[in-house]
N, C-alpha and C. Protein backbone atom coordinates (compact mmCIF):
# COMPACT_ATOMS: atom_id res chain seq x y z
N UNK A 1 0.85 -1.18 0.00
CA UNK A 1 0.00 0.00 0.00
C UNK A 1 0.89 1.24 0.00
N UNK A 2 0.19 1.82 -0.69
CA UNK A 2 1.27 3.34 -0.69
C UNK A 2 0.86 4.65 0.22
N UNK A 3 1.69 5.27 0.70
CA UNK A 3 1.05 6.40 1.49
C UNK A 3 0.45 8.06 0.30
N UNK A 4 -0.29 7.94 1.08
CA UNK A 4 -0.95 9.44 0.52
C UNK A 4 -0.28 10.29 1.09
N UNK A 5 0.06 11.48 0.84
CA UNK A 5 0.71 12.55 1.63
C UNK A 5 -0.55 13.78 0.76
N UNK A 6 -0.93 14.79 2.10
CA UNK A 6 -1.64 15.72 1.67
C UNK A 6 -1.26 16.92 2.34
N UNK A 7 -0.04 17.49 1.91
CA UNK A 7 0.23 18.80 2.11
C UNK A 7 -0.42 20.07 2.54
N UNK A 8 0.15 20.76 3.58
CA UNK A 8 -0.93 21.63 4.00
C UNK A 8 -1.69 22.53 3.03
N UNK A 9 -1.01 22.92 1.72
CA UNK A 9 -1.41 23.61 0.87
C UNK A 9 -2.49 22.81 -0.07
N UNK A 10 -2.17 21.71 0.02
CA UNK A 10 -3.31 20.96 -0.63
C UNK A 10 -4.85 20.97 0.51
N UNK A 11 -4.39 20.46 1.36
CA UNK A 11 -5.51 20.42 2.42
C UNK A 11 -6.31 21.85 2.48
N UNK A 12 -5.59 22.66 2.24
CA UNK A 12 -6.31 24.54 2.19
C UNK A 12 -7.69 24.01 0.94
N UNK A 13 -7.26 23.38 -0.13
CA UNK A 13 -8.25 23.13 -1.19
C UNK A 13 -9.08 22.41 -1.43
N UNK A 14 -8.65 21.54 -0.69
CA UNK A 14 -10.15 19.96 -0.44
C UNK A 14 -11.29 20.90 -0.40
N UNK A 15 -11.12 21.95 0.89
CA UNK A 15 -12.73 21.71 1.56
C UNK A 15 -13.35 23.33 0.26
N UNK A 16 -12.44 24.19 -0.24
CA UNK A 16 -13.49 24.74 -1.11
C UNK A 16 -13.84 24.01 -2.44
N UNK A 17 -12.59 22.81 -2.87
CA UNK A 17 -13.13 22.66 -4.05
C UNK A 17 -14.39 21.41 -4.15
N UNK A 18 -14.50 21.08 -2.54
CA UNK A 18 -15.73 19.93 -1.92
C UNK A 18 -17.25 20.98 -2.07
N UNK A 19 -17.08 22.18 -1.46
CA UNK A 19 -17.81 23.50 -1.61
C UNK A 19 -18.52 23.73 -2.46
N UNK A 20 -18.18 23.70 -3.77
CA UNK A 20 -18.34 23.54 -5.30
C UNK A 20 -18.99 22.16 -5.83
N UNK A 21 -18.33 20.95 -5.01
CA UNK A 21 -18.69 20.06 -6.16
C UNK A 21 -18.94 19.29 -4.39
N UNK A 22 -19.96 18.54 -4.26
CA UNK A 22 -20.03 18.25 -2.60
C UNK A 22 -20.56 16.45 -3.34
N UNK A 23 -21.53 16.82 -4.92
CA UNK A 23 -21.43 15.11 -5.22
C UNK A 23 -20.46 14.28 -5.63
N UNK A 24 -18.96 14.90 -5.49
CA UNK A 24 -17.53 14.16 -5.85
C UNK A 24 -17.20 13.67 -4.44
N UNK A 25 -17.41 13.87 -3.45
CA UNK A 25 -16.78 13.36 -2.75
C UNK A 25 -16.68 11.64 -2.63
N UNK A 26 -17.96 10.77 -2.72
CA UNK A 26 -17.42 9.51 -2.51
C UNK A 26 -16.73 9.01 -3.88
N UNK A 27 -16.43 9.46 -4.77
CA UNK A 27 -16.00 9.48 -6.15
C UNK A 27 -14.37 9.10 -5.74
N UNK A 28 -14.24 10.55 -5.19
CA UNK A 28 -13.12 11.06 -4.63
C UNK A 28 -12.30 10.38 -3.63
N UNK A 29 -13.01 9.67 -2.70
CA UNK A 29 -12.78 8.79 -1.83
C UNK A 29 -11.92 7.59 -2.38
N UNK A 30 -13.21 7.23 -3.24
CA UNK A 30 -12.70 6.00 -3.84
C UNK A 30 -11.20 6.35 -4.78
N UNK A 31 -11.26 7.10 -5.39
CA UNK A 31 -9.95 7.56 -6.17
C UNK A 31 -8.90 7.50 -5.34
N UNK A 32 -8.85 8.24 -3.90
CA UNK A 32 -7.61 7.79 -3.41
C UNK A 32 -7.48 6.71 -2.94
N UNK A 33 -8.57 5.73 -2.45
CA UNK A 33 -8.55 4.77 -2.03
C UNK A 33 -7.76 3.90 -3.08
N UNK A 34 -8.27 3.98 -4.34
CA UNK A 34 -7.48 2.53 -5.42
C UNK A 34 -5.82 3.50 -5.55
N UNK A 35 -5.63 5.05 -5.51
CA UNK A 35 -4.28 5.07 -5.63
C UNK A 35 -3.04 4.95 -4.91
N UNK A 36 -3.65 4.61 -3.70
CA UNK A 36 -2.96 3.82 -2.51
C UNK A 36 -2.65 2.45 -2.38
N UNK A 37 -3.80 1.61 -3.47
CA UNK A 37 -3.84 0.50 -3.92
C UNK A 37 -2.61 -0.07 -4.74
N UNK A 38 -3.14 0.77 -5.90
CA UNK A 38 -2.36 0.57 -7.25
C UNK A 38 -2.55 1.58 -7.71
N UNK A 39 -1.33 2.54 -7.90
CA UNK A 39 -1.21 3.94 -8.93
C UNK A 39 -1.66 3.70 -10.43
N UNK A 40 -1.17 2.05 -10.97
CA UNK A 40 -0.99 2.29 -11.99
C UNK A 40 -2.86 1.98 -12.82
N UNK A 41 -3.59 1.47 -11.89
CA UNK A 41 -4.91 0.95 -12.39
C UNK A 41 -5.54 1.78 -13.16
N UNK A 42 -6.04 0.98 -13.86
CA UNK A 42 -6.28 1.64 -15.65
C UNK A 42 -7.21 2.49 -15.26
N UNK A 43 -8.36 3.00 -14.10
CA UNK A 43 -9.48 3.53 -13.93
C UNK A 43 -9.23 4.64 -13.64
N UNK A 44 -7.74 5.03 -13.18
CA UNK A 44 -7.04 6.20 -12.44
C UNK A 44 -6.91 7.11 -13.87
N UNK A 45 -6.19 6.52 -14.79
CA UNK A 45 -5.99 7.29 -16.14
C UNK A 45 -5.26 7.80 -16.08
N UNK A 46 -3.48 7.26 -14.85
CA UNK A 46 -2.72 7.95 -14.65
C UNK A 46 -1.77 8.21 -15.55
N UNK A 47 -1.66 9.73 -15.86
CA UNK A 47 -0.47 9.94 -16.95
C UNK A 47 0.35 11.16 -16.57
N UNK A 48 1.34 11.25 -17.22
CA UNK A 48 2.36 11.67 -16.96
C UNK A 48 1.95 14.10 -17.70
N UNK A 49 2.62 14.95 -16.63
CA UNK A 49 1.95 16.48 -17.21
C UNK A 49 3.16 16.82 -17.24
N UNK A 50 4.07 16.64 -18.62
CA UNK A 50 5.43 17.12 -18.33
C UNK A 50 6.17 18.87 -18.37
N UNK A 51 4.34 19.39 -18.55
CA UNK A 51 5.13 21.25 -18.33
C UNK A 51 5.19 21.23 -16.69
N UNK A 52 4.37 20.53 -16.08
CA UNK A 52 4.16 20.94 -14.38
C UNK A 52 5.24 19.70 -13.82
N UNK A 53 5.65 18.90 -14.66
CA UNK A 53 6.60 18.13 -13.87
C UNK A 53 5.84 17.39 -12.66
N UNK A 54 4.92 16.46 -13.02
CA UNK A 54 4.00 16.12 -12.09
C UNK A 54 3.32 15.05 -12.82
N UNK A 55 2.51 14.10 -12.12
CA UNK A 55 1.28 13.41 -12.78
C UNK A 55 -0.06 13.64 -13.03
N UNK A 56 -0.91 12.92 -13.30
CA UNK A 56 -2.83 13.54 -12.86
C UNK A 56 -3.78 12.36 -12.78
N UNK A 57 -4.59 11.96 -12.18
CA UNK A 57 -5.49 10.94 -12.21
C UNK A 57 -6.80 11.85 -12.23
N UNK A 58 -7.54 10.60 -12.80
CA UNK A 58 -8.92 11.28 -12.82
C UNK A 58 -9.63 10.90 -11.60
N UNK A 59 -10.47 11.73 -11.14
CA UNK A 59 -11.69 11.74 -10.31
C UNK A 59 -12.69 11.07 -10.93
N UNK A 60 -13.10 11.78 -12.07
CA UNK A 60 -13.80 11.42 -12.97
C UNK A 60 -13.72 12.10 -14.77
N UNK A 61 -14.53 11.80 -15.46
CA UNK A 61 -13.82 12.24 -16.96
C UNK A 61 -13.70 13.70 -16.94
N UNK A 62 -14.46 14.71 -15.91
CA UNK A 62 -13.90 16.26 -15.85
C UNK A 62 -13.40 16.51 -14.58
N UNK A 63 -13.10 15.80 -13.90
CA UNK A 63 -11.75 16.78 -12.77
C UNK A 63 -10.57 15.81 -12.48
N UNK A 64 -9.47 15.87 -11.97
CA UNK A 64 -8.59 15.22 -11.45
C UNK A 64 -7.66 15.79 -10.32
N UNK A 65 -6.71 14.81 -10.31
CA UNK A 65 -6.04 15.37 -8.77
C UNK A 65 -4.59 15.61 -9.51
N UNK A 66 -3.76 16.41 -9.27
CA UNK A 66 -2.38 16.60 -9.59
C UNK A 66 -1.50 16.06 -8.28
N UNK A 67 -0.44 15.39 -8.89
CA UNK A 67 0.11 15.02 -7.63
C UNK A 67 1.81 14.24 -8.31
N UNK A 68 2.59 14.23 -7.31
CA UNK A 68 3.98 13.42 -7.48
C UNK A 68 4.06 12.51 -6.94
N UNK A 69 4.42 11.48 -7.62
CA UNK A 69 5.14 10.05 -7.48
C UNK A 69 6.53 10.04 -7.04
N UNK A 70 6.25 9.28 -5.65
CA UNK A 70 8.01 8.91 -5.46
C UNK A 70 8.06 7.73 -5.17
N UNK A 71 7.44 6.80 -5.59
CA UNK A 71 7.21 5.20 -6.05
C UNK A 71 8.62 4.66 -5.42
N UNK A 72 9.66 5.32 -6.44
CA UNK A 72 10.95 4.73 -6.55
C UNK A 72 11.56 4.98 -5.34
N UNK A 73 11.62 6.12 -4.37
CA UNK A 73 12.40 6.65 -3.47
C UNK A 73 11.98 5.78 -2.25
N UNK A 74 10.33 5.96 -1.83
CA UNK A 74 9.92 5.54 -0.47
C UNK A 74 8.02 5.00 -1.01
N UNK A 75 7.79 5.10 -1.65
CA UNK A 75 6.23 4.92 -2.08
C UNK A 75 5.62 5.63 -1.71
N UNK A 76 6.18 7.17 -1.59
CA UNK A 76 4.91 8.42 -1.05
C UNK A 76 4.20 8.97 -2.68
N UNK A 77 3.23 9.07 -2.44
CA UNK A 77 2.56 9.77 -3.08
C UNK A 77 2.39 11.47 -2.97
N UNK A 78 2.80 12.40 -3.45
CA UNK A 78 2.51 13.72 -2.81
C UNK A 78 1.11 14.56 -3.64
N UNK A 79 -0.05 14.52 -3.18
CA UNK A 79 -0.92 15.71 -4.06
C UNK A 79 -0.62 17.09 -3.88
N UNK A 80 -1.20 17.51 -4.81
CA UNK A 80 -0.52 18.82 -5.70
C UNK A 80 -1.99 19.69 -5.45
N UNK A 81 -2.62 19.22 -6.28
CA UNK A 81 -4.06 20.18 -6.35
C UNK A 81 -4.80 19.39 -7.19
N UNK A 82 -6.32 19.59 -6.80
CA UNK A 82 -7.50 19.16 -7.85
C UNK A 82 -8.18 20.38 -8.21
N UNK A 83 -9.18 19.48 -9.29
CA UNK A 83 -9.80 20.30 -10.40
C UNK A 83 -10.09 20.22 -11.89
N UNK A 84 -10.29 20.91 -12.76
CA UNK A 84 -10.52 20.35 -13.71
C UNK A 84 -9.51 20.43 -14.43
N UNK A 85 -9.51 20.66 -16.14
CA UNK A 85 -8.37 20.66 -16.77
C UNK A 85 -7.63 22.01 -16.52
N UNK A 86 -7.89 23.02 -15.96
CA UNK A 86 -7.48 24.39 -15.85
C UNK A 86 -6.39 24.27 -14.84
N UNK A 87 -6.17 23.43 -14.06
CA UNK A 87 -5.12 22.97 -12.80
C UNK A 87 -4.24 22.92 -13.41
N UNK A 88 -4.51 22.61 -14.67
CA UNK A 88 -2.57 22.33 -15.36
C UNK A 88 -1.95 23.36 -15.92
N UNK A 89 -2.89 24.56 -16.17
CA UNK A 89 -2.48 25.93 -16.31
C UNK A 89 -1.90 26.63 -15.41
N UNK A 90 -2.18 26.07 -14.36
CA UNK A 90 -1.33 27.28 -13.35
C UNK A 90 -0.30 26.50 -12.67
């Protein structure tokens, strides 16, 4: 199992972007639940965002979570930020 890590700056964004969208949450649940599982499971849609130097899984087919893989180092997972495709703009 892999650890989730949720940074305080990430944690600032859960609860407005829950605010907004409050029927993602067991969606959401489940999403981190299987990426703690298995990163690589085909349902995640994990791929690689090489301007942000980062990865993205989906929530669902319009939002996802941004986040870093350190698989190789210790198996932390670090999230970044969620949202829709506009997350990868900034």
């Amino acid at each position: 199992m892999y650890r989730i890590i949720r940074p305080h700056s990430y944690q600032k964004k859960e609860p407005k972007f829950f605010k907004k969208h409050p029927d993602l949450i067991n969606q959401y649940t489940k999403t981190l639940k299987m990426l703690s599982l298995n990163p690589g499971h085909c349902a995640l849609r994990l791929h690689e965002i090489k301007q942000k130097n980062c990865h993205s899984v989906s929530i669902n087919m319009q939002y996802r979570i941004l986040l870093t893989l350190k698989l190789l180092d210790n198996g932390d997972i670090v999230l970044i930020n969620l949202g829709d495709h506009d997350i990868y703009k900034h």
